[in-house]
PDB file of N, CA and C in Angstrom:
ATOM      1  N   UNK A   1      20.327   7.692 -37.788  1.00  0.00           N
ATOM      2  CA  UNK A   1      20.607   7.778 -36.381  1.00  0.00           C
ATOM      3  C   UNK A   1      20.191   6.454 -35.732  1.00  0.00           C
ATOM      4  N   UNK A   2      20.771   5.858 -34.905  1.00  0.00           N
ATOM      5  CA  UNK A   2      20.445   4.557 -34.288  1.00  0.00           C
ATOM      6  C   UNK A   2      20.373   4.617 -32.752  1.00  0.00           C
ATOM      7  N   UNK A   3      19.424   4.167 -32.250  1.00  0.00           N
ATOM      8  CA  UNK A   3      18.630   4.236 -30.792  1.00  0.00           C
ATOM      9  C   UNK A   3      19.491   3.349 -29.943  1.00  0.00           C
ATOM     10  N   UNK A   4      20.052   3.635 -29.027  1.00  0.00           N
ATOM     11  CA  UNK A   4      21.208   3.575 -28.261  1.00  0.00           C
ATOM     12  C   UNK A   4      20.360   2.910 -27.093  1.00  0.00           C
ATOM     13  N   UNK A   5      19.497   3.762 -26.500  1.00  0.00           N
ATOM     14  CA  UNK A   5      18.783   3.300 -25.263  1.00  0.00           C
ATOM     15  C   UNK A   5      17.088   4.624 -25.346  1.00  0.00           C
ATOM     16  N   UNK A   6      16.328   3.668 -24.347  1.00  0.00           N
ATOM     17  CA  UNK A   6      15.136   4.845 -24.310  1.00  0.00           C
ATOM     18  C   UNK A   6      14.979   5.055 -22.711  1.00  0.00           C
ATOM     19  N   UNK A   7      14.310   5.849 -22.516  1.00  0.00           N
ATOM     20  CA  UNK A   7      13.930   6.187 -21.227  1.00  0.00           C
ATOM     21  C   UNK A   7      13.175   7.476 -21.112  1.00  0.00           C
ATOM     22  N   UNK A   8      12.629   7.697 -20.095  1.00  0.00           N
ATOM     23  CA  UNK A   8      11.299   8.711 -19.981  1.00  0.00           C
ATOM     24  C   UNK A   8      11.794  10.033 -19.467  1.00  0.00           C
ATOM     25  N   UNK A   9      11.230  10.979 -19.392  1.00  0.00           N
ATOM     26  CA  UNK A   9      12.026  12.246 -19.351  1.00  0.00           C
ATOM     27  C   UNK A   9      10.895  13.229 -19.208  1.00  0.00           C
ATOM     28  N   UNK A  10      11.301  13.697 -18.392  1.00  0.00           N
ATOM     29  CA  UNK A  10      10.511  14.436 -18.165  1.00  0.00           C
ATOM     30  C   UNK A  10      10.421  16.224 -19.287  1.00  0.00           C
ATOM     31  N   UNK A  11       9.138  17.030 -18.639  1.00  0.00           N
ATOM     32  CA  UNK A  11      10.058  18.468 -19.435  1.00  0.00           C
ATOM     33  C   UNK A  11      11.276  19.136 -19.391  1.00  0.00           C
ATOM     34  N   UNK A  12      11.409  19.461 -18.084  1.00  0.00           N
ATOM     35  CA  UNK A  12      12.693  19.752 -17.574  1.00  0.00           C
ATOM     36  C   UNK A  12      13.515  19.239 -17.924  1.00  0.00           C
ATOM     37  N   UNK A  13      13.557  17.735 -17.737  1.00  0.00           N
ATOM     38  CA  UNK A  13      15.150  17.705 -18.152  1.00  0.00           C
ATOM     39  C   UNK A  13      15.246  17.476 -19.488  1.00  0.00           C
ATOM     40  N   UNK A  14      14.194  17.328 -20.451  1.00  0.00           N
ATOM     41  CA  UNK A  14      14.558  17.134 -21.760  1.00  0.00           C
ATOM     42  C   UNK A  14      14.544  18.694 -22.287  1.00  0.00           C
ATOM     43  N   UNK A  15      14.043  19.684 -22.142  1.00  0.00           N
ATOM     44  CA  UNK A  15      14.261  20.996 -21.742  1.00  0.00           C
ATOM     45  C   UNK A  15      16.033  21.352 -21.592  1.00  0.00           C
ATOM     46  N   UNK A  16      16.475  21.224 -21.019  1.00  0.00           N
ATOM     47  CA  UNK A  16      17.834  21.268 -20.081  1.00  0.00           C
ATOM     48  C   UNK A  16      18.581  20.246 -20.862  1.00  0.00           C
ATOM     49  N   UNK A  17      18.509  19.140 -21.613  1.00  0.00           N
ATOM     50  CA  UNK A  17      19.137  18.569 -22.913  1.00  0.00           C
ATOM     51  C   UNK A  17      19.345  19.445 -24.153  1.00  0.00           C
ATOM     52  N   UNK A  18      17.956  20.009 -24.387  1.00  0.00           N
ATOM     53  CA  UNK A  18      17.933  20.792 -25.999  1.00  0.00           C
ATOM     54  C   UNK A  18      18.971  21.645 -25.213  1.00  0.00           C
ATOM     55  N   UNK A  19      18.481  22.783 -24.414  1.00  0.00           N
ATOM     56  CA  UNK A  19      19.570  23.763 -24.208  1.00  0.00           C
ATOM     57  C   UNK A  19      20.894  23.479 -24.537  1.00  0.00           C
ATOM     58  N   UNK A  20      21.907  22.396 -23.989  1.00  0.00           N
ATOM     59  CA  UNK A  20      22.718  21.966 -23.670  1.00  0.00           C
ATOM     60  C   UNK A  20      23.194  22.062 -25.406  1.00  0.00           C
ATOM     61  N   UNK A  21      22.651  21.374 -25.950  1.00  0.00           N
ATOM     62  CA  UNK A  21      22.622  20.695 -27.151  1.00  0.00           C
ATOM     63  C   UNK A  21      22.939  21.674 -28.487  1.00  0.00           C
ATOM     64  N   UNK A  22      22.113  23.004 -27.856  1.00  0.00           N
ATOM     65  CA  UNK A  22      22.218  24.048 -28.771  1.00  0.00           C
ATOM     66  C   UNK A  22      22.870  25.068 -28.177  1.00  0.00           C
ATOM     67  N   UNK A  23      23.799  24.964 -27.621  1.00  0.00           N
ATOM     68  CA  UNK A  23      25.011  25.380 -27.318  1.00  0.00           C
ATOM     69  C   UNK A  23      26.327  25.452 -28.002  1.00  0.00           C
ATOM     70  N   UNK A  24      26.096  23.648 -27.926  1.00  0.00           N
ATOM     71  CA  UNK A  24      27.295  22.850 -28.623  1.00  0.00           C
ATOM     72  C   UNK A  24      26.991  23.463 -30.289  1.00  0.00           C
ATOM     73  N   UNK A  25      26.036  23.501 -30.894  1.00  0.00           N
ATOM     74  CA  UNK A  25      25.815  23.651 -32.189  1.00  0.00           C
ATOM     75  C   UNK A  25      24.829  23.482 -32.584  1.00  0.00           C
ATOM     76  N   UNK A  26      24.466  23.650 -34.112  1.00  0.00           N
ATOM     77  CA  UNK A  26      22.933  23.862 -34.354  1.00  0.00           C
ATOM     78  C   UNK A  26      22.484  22.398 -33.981  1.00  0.00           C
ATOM     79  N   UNK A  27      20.776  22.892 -33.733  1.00  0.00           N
ATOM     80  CA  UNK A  27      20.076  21.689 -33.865  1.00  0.00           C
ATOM     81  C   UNK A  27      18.593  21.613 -34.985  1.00  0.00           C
ATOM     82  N   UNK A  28      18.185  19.833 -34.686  1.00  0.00           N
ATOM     83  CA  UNK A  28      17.551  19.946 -35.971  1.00  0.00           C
ATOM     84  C   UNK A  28      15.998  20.840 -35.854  1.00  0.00           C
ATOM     85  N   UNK A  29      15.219  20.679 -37.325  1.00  0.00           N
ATOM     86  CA  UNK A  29      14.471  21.087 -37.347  1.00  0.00           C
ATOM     87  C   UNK A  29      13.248  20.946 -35.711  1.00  0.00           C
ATOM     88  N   UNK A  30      13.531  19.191 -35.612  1.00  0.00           N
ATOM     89  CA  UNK A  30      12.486  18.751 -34.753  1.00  0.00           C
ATOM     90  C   UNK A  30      12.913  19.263 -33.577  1.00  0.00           C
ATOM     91  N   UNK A  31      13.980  19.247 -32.990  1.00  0.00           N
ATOM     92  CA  UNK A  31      15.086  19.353 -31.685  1.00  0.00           C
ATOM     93  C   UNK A  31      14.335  21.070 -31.380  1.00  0.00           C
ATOM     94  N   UNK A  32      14.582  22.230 -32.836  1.00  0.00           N
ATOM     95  CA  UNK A  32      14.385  23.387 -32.498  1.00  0.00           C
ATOM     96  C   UNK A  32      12.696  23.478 -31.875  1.00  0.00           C
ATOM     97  N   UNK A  33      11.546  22.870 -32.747  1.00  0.00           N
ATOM     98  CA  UNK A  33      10.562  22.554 -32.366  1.00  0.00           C
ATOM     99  C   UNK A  33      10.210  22.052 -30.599  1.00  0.00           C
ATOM    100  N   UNK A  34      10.925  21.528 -30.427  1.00  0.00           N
ATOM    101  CA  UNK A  34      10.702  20.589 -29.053  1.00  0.00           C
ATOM    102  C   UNK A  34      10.961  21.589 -27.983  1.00  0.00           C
ATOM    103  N   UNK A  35      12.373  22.501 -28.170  1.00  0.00           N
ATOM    104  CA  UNK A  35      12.844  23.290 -27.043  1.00  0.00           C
ATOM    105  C   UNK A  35      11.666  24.507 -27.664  1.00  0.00           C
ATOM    106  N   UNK A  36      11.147  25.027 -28.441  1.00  0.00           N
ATOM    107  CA  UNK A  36      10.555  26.405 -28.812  1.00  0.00           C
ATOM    108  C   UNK A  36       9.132  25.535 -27.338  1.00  0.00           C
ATOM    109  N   UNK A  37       8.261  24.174 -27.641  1.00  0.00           N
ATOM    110  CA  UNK A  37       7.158  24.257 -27.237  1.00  0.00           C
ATOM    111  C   UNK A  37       7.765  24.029 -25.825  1.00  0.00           C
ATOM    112  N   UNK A  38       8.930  23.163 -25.187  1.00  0.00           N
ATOM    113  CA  UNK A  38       8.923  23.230 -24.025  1.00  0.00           C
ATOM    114  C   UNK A  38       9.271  24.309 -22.933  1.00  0.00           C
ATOM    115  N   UNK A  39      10.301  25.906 -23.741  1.00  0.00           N
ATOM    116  CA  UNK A  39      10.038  27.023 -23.260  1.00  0.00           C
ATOM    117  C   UNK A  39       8.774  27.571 -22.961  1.00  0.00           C
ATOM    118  N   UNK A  40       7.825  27.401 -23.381  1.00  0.00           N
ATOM    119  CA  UNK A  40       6.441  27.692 -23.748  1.00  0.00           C
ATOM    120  C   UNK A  40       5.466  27.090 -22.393  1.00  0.00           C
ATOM    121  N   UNK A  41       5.985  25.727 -22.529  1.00  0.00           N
ATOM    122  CA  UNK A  41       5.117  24.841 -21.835  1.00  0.00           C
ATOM    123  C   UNK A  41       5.638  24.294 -21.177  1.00  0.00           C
ATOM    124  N   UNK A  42       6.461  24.316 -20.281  1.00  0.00           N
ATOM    125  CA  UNK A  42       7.131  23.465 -19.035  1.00  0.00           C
ATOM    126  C   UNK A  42       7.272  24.235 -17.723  1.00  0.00           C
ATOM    127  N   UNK A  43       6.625  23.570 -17.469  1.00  0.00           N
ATOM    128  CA  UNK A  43       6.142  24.695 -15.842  1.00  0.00           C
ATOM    129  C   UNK A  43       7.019  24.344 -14.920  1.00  0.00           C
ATOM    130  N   UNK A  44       8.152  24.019 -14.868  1.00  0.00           N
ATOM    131  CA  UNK A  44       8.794  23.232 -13.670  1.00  0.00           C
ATOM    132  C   UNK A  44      10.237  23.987 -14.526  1.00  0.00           C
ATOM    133  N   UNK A  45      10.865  24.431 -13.714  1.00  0.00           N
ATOM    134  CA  UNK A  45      12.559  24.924 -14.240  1.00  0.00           C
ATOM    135  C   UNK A  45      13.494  23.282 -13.727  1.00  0.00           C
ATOM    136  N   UNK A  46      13.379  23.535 -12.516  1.00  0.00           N
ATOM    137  CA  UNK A  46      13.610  21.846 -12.248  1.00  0.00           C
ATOM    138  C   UNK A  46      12.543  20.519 -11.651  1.00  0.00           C
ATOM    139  N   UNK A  47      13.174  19.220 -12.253  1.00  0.00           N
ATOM    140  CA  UNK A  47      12.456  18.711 -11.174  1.00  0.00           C
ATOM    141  C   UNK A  47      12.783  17.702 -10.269  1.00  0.00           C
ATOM    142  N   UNK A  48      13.811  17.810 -10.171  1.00  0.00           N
ATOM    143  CA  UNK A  48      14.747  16.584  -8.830  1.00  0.00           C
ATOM    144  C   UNK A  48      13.722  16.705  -7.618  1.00  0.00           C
ATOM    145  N   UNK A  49      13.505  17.552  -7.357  1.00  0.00           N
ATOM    146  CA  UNK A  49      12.834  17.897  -5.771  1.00  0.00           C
ATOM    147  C   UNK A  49      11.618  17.383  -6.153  1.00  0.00           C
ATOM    148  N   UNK A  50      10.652  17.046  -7.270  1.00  0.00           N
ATOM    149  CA  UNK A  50       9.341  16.830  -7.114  1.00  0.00           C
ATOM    150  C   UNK A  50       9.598  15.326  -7.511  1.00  0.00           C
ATOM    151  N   UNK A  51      10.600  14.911  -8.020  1.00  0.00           N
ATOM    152  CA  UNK A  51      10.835  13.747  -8.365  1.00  0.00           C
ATOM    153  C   UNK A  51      11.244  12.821  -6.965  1.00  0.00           C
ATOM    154  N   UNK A  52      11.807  13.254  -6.413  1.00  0.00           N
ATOM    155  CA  UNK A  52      12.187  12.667  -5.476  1.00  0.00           C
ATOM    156  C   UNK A  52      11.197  12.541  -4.151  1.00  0.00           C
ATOM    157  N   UNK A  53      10.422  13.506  -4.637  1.00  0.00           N
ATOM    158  CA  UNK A  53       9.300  13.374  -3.856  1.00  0.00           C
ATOM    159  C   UNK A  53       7.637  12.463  -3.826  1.00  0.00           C
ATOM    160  N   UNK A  54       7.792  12.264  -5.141  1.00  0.00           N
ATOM    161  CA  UNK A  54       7.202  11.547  -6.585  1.00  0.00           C
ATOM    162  C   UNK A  54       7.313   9.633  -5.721  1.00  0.00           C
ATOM    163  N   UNK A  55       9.085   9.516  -6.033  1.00  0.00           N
ATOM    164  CA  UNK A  55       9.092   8.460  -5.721  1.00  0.00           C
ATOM    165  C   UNK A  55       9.166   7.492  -4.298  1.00  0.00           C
ATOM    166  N   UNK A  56       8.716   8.831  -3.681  1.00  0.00           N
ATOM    167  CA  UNK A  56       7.964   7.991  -1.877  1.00  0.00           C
ATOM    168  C   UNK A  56       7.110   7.257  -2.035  1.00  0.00           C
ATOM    169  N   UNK A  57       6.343   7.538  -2.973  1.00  0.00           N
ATOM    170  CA  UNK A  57       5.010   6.817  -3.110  1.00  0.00           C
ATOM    171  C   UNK A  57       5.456   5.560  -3.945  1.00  0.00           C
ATOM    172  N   UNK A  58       5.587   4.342  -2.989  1.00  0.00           N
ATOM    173  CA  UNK A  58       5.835   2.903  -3.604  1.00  0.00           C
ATOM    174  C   UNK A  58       5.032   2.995  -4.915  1.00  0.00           C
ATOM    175  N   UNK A  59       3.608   2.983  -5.442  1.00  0.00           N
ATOM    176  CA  UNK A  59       3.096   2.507  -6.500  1.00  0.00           C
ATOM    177  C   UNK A  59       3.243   3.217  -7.703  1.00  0.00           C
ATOM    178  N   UNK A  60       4.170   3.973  -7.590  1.00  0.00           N
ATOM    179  CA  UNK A  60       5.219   4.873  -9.124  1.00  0.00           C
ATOM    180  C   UNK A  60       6.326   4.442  -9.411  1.00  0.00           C
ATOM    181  N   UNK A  61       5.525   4.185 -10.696  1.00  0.00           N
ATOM    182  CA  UNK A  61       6.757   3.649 -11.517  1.00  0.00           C
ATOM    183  C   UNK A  61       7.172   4.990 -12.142  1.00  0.00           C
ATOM    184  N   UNK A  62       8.565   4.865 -12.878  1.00  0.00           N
ATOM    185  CA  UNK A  62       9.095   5.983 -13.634  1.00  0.00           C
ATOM    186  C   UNK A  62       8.479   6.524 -14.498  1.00  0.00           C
ATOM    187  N   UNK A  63       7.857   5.885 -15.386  1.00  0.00           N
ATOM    188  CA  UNK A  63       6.805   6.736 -16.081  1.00  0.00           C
ATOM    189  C   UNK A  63       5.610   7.348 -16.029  1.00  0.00           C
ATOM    190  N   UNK A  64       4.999   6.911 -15.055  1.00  0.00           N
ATOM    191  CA  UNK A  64       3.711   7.696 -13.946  1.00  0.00           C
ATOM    192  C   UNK A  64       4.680   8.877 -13.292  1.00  0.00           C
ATOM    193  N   UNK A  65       5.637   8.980 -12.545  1.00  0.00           N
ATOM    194  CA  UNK A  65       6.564   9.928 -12.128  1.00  0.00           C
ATOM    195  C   UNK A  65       6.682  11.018 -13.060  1.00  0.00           C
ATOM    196  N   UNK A  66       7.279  11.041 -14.730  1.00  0.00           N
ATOM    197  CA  UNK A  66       7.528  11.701 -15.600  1.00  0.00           C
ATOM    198  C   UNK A  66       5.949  12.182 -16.130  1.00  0.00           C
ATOM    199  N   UNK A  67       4.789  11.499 -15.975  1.00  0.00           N
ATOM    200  CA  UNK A  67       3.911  12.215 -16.550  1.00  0.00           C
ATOM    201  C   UNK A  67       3.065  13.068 -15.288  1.00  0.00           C
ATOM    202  N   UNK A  68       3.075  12.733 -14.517  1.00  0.00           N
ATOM    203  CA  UNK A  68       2.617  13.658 -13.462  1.00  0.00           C
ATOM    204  C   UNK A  68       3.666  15.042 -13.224  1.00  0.00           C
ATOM    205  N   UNK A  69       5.089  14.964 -13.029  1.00  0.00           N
ATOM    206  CA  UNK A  69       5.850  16.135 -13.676  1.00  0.00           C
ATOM    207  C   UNK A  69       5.637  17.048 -14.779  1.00  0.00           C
ATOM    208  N   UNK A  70       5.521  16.397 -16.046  1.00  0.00           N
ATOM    209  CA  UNK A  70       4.992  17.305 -17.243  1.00  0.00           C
ATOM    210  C   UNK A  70       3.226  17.592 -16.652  1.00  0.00           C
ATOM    211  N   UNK A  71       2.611  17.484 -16.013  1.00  0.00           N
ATOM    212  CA  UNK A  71       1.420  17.707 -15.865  1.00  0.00           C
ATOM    213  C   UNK A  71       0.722  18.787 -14.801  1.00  0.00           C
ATOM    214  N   UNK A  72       1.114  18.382 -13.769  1.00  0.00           N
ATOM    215  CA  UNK A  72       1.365  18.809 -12.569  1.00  0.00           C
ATOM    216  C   UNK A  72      -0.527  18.451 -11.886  1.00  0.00           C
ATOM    217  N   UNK A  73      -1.030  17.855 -11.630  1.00  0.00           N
ATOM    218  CA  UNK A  73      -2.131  17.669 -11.156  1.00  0.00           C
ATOM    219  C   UNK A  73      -2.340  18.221 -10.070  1.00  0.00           C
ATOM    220  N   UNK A  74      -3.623  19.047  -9.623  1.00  0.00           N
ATOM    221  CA  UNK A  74      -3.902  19.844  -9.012  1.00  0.00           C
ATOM    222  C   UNK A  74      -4.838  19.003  -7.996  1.00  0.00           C
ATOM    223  N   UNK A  75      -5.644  18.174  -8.811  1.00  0.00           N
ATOM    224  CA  UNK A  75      -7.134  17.234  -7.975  1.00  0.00           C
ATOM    225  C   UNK A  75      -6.734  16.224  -8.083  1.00  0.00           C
ATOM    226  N   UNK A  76      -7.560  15.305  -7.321  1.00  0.00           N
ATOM    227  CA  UNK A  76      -7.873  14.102  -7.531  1.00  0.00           C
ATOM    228  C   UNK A  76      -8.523  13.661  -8.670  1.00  0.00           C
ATOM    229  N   UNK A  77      -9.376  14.268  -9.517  1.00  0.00           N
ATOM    230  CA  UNK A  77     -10.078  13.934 -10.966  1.00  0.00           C
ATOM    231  C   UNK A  77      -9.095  14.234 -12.011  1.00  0.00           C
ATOM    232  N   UNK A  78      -8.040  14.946 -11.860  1.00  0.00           N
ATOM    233  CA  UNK A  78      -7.174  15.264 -12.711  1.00  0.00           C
ATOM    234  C   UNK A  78      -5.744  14.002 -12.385  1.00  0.00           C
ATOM    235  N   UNK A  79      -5.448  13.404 -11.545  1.00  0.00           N
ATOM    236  CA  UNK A  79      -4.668  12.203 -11.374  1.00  0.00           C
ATOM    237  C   UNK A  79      -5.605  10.754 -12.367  1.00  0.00           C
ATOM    238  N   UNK A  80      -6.818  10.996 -11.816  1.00  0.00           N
ATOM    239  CA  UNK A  80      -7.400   9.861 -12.157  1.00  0.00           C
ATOM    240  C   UNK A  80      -7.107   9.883 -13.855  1.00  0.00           C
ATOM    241  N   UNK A  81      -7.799  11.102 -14.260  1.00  0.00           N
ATOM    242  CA  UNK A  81      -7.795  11.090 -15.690  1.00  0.00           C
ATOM    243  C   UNK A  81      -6.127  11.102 -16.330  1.00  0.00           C
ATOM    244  N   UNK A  82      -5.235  11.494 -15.520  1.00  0.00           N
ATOM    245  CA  UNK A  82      -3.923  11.016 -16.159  1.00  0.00           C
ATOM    246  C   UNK A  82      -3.275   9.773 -16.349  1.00  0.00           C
ATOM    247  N   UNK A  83      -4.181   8.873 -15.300  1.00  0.00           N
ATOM    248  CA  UNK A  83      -3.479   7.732 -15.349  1.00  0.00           C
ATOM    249  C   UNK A  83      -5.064   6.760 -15.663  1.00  0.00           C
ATOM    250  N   UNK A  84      -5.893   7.242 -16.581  1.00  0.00           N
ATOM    251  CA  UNK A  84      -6.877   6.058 -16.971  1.00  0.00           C
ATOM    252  C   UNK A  84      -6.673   5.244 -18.425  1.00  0.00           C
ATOM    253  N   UNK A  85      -5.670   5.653 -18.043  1.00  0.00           N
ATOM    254  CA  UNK A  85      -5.117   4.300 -19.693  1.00  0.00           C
ATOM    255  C   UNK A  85      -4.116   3.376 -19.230  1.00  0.00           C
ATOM    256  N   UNK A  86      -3.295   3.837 -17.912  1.00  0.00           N
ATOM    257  CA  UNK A  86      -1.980   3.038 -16.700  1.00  0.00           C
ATOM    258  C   UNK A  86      -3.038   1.983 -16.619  1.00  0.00           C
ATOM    259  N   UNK A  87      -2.753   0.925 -15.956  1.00  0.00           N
ATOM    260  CA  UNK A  87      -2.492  -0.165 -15.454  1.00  0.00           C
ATOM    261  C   UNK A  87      -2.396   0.110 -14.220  1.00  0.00           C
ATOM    262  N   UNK A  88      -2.494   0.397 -13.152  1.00  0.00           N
ATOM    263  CA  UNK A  88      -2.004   0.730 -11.504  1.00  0.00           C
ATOM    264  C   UNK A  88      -3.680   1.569 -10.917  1.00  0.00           C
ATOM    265  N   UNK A  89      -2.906   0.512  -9.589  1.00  0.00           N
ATOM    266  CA  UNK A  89      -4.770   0.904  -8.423  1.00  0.00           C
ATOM    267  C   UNK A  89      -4.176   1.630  -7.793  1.00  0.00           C
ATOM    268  N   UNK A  90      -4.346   2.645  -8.201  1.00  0.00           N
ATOM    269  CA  UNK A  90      -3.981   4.256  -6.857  1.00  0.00           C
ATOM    270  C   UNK A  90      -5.216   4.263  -5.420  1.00  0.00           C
ATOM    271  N   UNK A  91      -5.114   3.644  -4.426  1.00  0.00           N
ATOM    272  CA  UNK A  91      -6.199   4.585  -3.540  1.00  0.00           C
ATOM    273  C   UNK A  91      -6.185   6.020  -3.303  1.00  0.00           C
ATOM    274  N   UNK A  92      -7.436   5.830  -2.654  1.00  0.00           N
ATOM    275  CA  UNK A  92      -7.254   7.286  -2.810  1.00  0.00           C
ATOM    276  C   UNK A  92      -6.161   7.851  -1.684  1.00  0.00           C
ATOM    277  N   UNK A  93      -5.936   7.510  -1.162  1.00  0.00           N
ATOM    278  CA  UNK A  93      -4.692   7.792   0.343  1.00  0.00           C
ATOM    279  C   UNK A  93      -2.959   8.261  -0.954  1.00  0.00           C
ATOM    280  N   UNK A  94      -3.584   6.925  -1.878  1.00  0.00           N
ATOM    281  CA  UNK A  94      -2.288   7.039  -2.348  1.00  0.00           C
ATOM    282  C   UNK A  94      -2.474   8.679  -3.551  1.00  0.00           C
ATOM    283  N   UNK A  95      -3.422   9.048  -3.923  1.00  0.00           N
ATOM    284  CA  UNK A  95      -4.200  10.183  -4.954  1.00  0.00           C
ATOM    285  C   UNK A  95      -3.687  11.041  -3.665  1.00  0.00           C
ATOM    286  N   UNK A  96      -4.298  11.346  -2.502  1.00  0.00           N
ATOM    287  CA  UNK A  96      -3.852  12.493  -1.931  1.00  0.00           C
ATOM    288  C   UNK A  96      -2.610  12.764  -1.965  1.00  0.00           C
ATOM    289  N   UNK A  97      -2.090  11.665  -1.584  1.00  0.00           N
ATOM    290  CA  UNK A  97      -0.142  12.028  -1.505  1.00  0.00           C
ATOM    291  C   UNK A  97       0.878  12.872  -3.027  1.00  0.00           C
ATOM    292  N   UNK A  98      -0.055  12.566  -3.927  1.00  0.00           N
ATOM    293  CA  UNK A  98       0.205  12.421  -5.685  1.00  0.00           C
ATOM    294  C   UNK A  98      -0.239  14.649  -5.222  1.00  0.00           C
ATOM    295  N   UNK A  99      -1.056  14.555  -4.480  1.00  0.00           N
ATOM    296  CA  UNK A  99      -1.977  16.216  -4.613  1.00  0.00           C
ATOM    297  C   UNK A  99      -1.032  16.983  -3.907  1.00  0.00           C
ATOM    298  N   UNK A 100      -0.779  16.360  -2.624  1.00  0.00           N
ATOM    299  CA  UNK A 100      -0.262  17.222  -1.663  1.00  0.00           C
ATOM    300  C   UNK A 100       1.551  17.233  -2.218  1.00  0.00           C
ATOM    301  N   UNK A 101       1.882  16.410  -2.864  1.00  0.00           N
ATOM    302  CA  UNK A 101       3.485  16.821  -3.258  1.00  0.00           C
ATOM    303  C   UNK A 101       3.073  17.985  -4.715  1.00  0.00           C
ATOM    304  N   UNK A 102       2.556  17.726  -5.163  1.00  0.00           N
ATOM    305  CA  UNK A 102       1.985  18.720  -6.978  1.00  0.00           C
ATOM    306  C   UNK A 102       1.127  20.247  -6.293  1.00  0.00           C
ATOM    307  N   UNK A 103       0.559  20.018  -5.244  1.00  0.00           N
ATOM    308  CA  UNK A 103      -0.040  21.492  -4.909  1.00  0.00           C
ATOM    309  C   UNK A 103       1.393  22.680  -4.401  1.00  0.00           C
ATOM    310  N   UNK A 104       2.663  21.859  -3.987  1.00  0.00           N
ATOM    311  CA  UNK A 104       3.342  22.911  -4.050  1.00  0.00           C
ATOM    312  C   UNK A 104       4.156  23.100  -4.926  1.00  0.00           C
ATOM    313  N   UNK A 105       3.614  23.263  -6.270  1.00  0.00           N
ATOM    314  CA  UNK A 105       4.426  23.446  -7.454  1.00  0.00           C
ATOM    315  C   UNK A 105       3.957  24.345  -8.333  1.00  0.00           C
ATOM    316  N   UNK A 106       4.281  25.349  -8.778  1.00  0.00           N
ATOM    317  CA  UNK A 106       3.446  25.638 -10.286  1.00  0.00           C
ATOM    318  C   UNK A 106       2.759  24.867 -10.822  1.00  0.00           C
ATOM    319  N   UNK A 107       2.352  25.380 -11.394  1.00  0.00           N
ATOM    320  CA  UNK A 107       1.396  24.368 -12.696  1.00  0.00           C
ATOM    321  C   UNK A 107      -0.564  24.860 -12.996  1.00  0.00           C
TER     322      UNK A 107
END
């Protein structure tokens, strides 16, 4: 198989790929794996609306976006610890905004 392009993805929509995918016809061992744990574990059915809400906040990049989606952070100690391996100075003004869009979500 040869890698065409990459990009970040959240649960949902890689969720909403397998489906798609195993529709069309079987899928593989790993593919069945991926959709079994993300039925399991993806707390978000969609996420355009949190995404789009995600990216008000100038200092998100797309992949801070996609891991705060699969995550859903509740606190401020729980942002910090998601992003202490990132590269990026969140204030805290910018941490509240990250709380107050994720507190109205599952998770």
């Amino acid at each position: 198989m040869k890698v065409i392009s990459e990009k970040f993805v959240s649960y949902p929509k890689a969720k909403k790929i397998l489906e798609e995918r195993e529709k069309e016809g079987e899928l593989s061992y790993e593919q069945k794996s991926s959709l079994e744990h993300l039925r399991k574990f993806s707390k978000l059915e969609d996420d355009e609306k949190i995404s789009e809400e995600l990216h008000a906040i100038e200092k998100l990049r797309e992949d801070l976006i996609v891991k705060i989606i699969n995550n859903i952070p509740k606190t401020a100690e729980d942002v910090k610890v998601l992003f202490q391996k990132d590269v990026i100075d969140l204030s805290d003004e910018d941490i509240a905004k990250i709380i107050e869009v994720t507190k109205k979500y599952p998770g």
